[in-house]
C-alpha atoms as a PDB file:
ATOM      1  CA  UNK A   1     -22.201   6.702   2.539  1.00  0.00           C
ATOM      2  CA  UNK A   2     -22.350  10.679   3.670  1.00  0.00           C
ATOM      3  CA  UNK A   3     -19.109  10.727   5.706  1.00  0.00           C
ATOM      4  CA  UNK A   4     -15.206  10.854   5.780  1.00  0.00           C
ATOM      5  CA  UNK A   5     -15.233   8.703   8.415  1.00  0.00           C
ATOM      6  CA  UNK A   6     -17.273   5.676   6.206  1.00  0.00           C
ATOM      7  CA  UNK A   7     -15.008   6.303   2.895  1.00  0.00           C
ATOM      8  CA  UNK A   8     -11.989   5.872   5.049  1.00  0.00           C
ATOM      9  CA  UNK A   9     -12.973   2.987   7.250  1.00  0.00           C
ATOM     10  CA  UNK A  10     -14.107   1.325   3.571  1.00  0.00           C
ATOM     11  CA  UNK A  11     -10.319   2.157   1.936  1.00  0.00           C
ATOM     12  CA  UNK A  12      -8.232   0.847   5.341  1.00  0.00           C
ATOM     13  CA  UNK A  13     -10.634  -2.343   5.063  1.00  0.00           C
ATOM     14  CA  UNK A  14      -8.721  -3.610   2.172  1.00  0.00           C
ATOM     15  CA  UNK A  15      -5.105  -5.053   2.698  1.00  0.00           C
ATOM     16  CA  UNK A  16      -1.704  -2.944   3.756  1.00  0.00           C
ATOM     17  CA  UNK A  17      -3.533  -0.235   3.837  1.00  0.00           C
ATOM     18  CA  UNK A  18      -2.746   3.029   6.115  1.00  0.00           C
ATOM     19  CA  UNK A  19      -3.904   6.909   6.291  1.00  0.00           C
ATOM     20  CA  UNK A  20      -2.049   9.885   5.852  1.00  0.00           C
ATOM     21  CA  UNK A  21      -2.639  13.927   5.561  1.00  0.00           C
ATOM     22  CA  UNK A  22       0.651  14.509   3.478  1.00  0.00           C
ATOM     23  CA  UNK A  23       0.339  18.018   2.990  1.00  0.00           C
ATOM     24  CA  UNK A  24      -0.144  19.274   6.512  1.00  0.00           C
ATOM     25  CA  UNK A  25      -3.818  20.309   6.148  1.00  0.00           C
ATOM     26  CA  UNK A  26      -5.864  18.187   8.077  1.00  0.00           C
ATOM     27  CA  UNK A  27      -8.756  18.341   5.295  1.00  0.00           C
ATOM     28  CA  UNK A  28      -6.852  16.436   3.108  1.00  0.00           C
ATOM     29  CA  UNK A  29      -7.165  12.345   4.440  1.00  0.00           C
ATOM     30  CA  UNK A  30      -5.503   9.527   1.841  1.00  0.00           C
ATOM     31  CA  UNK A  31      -5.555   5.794   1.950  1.00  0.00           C
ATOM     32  CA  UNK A  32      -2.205   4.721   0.178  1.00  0.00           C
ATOM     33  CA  UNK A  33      -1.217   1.258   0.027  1.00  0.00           C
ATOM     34  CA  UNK A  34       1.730   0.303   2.074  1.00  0.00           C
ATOM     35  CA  UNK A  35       5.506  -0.715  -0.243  1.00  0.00           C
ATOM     36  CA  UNK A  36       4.653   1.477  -3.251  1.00  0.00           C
ATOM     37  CA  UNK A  37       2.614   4.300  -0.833  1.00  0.00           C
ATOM     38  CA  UNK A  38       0.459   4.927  -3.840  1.00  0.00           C
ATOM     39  CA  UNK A  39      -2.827   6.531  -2.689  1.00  0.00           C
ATOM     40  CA  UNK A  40      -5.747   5.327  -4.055  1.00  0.00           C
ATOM     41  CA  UNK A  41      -8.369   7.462  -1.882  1.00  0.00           C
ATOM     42  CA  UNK A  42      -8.457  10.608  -1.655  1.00  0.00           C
ATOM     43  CA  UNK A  43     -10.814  12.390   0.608  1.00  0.00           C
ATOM     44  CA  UNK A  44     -11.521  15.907   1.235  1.00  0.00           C
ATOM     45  CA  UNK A  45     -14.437  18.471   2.260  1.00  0.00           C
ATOM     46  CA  UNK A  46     -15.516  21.197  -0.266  1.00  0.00           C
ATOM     47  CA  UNK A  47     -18.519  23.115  -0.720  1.00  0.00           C
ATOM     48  CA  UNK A  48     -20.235  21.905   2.316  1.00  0.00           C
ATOM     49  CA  UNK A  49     -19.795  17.636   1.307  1.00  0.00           C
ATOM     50  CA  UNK A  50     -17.273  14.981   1.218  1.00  0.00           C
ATOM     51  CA  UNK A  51     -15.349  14.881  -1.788  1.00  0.00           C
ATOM     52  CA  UNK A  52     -13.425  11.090  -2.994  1.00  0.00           C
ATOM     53  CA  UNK A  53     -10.814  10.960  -5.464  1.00  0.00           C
ATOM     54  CA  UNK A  54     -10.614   7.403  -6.865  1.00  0.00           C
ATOM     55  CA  UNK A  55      -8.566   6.010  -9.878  1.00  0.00           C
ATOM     56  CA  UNK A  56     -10.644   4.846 -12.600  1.00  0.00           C
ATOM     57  CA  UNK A  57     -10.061   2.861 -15.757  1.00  0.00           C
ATOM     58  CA  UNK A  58     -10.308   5.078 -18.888  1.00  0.00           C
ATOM     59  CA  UNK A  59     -12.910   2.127 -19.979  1.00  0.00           C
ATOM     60  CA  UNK A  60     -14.960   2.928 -17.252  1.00  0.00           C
ATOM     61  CA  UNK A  61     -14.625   6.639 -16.707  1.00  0.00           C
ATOM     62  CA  UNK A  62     -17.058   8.074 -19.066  1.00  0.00           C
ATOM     63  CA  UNK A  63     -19.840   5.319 -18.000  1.00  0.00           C
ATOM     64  CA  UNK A  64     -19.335   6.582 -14.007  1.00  0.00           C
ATOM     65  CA  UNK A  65     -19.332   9.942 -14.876  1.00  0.00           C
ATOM     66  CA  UNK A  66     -22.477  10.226 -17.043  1.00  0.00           C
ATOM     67  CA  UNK A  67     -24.987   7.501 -14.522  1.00  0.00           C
ATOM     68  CA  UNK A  68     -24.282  10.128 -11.896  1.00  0.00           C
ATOM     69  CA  UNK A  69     -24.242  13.735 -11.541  1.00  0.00           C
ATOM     70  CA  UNK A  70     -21.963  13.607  -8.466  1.00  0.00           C
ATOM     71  CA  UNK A  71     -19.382  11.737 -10.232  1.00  0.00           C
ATOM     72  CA  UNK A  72     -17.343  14.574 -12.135  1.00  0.00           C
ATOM     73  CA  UNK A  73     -13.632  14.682 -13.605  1.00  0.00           C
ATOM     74  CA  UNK A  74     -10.811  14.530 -10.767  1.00  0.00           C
ATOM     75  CA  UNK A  75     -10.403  17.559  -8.748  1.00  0.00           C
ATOM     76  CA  UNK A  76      -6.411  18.475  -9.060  1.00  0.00           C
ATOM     77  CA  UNK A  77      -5.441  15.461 -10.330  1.00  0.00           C
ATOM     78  CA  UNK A  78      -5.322  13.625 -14.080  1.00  0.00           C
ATOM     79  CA  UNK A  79      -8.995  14.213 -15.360  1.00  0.00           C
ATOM     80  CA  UNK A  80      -8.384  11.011 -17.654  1.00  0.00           C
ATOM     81  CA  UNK A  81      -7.457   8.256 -14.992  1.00  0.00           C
ATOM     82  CA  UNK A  82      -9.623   9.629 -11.948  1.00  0.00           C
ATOM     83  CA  UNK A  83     -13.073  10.923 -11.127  1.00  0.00           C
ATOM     84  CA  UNK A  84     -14.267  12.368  -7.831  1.00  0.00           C
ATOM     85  CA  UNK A  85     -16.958  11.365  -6.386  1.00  0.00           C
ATOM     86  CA  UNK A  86     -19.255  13.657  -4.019  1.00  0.00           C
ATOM     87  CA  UNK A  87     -21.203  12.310  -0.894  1.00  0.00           C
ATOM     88  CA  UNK A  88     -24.263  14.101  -1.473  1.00  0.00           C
ATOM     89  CA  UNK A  89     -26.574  11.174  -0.821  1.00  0.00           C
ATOM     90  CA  UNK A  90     -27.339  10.560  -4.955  1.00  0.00           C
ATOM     91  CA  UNK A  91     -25.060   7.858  -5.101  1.00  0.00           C
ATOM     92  CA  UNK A  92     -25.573   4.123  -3.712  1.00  0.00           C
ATOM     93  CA  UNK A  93     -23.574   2.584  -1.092  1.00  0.00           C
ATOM     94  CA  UNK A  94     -22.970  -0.337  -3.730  1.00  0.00           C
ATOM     95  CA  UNK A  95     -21.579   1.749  -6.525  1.00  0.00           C
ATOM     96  CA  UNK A  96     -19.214   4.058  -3.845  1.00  0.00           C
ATOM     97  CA  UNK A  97     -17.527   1.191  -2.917  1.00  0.00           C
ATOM     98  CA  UNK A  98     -17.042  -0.162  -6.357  1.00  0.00           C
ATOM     99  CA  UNK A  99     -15.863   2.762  -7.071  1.00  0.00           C
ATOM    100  CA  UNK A 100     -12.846   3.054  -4.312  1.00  0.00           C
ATOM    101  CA  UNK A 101     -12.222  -1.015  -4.817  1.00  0.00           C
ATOM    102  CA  UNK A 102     -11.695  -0.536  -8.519  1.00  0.00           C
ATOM    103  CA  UNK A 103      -9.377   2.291  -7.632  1.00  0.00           C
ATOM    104  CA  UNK A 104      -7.564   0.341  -5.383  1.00  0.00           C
ATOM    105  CA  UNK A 105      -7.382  -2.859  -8.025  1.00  0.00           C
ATOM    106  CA  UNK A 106      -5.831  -0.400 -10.681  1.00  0.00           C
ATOM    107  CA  UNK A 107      -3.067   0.996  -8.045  1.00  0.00           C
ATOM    108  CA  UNK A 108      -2.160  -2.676  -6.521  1.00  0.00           C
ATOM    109  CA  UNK A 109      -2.233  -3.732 -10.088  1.00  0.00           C
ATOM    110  CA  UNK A 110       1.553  -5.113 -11.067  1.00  0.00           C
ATOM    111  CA  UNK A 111       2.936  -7.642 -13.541  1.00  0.00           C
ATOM    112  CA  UNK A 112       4.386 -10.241 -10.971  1.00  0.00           C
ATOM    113  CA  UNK A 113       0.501  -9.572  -9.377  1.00  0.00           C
ATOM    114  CA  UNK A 114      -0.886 -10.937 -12.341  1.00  0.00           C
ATOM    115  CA  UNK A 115       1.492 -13.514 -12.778  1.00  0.00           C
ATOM    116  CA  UNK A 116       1.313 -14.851  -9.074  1.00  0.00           C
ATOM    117  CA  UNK A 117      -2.431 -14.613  -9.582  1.00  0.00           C
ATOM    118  CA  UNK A 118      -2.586 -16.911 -12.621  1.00  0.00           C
ATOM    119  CA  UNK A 119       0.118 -19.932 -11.386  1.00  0.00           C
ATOM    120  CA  UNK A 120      -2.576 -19.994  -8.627  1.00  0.00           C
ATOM    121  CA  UNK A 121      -5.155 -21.179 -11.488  1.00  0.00           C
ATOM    122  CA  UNK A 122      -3.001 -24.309 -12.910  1.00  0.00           C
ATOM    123  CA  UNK A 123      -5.153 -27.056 -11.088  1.00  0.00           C
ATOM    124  CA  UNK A 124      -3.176 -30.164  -9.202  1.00  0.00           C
ATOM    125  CA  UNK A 125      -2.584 -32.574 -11.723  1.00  0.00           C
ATOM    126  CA  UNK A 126      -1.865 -29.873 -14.150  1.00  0.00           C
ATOM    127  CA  UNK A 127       1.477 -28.223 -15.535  1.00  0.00           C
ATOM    128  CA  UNK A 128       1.595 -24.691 -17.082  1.00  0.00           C
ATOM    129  CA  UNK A 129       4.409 -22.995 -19.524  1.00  0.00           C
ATOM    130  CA  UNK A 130       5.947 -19.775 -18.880  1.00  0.00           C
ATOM    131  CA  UNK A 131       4.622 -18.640 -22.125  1.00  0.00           C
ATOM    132  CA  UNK A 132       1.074 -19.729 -20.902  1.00  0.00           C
ATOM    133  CA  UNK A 133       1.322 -17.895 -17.764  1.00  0.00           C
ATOM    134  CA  UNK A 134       2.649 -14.779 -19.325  1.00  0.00           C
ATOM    135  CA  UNK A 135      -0.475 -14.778 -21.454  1.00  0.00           C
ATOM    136  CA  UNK A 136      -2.553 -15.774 -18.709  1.00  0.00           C
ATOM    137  CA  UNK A 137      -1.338 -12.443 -17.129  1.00  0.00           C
ATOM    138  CA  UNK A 138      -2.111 -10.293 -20.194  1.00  0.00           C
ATOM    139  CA  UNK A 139       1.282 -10.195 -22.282  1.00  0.00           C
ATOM    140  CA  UNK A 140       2.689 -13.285 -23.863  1.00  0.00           C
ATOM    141  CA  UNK A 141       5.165 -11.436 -24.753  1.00  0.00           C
ATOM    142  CA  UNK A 142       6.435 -11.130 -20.731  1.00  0.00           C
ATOM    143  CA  UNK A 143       7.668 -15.412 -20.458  1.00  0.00           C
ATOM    144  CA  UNK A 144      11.407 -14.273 -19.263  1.00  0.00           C
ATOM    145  CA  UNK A 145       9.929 -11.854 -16.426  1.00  0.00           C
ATOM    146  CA  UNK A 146       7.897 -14.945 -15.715  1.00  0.00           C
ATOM    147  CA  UNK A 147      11.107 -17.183 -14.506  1.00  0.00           C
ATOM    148  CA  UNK A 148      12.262 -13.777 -12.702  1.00  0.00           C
ATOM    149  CA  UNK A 149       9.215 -13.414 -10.809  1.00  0.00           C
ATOM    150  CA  UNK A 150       8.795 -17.321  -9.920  1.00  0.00           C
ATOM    151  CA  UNK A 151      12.453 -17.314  -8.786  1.00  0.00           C
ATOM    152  CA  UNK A 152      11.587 -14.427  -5.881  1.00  0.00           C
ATOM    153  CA  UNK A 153       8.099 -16.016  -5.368  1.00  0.00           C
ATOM    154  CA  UNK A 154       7.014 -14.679  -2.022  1.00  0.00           C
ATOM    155  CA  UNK A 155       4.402 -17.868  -1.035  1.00  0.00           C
ATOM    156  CA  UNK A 156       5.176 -20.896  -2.578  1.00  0.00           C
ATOM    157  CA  UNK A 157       2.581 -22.493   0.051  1.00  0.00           C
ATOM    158  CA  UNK A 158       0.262 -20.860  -2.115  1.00  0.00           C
ATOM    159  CA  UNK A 159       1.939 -19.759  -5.624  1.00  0.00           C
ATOM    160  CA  UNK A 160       2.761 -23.525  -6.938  1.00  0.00           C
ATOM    161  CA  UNK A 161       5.662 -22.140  -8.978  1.00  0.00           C
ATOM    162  CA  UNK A 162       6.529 -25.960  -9.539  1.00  0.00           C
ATOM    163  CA  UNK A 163       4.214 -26.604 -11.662  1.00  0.00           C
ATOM    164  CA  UNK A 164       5.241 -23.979 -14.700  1.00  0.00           C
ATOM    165  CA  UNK A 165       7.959 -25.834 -17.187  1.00  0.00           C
ATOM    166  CA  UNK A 166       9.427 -24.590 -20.256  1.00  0.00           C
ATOM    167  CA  UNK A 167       8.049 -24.786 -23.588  1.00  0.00           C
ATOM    168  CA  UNK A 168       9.904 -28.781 -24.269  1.00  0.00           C
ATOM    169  CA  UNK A 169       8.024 -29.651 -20.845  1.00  0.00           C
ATOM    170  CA  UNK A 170      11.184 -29.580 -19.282  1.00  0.00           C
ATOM    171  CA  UNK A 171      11.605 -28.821 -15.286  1.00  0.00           C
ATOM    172  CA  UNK A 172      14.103 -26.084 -14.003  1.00  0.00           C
ATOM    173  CA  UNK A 173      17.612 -27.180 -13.610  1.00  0.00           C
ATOM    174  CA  UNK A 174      17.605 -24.202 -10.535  1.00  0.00           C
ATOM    175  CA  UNK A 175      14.415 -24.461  -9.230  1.00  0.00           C
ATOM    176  CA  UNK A 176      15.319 -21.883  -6.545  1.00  0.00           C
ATOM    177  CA  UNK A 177      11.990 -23.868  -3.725  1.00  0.00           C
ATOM    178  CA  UNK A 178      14.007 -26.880  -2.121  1.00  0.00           C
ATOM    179  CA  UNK A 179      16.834 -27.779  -4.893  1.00  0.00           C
ATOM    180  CA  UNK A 180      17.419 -29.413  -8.154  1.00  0.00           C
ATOM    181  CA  UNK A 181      15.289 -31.845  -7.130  1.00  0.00           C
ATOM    182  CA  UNK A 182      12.338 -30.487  -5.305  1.00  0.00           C
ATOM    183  CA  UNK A 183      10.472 -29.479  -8.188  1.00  0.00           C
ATOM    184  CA  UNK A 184       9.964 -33.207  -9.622  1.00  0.00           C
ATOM    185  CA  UNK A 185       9.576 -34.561  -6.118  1.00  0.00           C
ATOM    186  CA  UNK A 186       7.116 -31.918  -6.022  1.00  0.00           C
ATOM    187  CA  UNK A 187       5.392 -32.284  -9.326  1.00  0.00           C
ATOM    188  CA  UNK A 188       4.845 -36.230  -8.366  1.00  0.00           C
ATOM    189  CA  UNK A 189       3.090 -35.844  -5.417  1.00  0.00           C
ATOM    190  CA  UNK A 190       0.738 -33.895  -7.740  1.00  0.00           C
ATOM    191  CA  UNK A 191       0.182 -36.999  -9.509  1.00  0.00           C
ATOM    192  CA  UNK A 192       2.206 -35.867 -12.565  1.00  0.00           C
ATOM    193  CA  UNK A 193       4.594 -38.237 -14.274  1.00  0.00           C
ATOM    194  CA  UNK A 194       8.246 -36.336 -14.949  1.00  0.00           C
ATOM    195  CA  UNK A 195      10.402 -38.524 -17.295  1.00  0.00           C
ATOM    196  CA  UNK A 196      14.599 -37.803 -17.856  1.00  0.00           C
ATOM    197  CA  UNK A 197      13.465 -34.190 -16.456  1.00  0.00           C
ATOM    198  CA  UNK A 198      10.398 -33.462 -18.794  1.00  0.00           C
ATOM    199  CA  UNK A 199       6.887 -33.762 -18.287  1.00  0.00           C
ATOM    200  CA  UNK A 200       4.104 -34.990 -21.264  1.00  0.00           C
ATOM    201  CA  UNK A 201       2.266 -31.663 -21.871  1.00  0.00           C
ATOM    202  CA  UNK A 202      -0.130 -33.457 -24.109  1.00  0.00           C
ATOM    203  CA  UNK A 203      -1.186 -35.061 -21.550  1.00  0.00           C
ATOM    204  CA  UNK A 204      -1.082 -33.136 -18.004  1.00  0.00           C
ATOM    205  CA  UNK A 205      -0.568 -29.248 -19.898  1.00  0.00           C
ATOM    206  CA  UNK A 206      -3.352 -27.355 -18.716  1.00  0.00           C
END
């Protein structure tokens, strides 16, 4: 990857995507992501190559920065989340693009992403508790934000928010997908016995 054109076509390839020169200066080309418009690519000529911003884990900073000469602290931005990385033809294709979908994992990254993310792992069959999702997502300490983000869950076709019950086993009085009812209706088509409002988590908790 030498060009502007390549980083850019790599950073739109990924989903809600757009570009935009924001400060009126047609060197300066950004890939934000659409809702939050957080950039996550930065792009830029100087000294005769193609510069990238990318976010970067702290973790993984250091490592990036010392396989390759070209990858050096962010230019004009926070030195301790980002690195820029210069097209000068030292650097893999392989590792580039790493580089720009890691930065674009870390600015996508969001609580009720994680959560969404782990309901989709409870199997058919299976029941989850909130408590067991929120640790799932990385803080067990997040079960109430949980409920809030299953209660505006944007998929349900593909997020089976039905099958996460309380800590008892018990089903949501509001479940907000179909009714009072839906959720056990739901939760027995799985396979999964609900009795007096409660599921067995001995036996079908994940």
């Amino acid at each position: 990857m030498h060009t502007r054109e390549e980083a850019l076509s790599y950073g739109l390839s990924f989903p809600d995507t757009y570009q935009e020169a924001p400060f009126h200066d047609p060197n300066w080309q950004l890939v934000r992501v659409k809702g939050s418009k957080k950039a996550f690519l930065w792009t830029y000529e100087m000294n005769g190559c193609i510069h990238l911003n990318v976010k970067v884990n702290p973790e993984w900073r250091d490592f990036w920065r010392s396989t390759f000469a070209s990858v050096i602290p962010a230019y004009h931005q926070n030195k301790e989340h980002w690195n820029t990385v210069i097209l000068d033809g030292t650097i893999p294709d392989a590792d580039i693009k790493r580089m720009i979908a890691e930065s674009y994992d870390l600015v996508t990254d969001s609580p009720s992403k994680r959560i969404y993310n782990a309901v989709r792992q409870i199997p058919r069959g299976r029941v989850a508790t909130y408590g067991q999702i929120a640790e799932l997502a990385g803080d067990k300490k997040m079960a109430r934000a949980v409920g809030n983000a299953l209660h505006h869950n944007p998929d349900p076709d593909t997020i089976p928010c039905y099958r996460v019950v309380n800590a008892k086993g018990e089903l949501s009085g509001a479940f907000a997908f179909g009714g009072m009812h839906s959720q056990e209706a739901l939760l027995r088509a799985d396979g999964i016995e609900v009795v007096d409002g409660r599921v067995d988590l001995t036996k079908y908790g994940i």
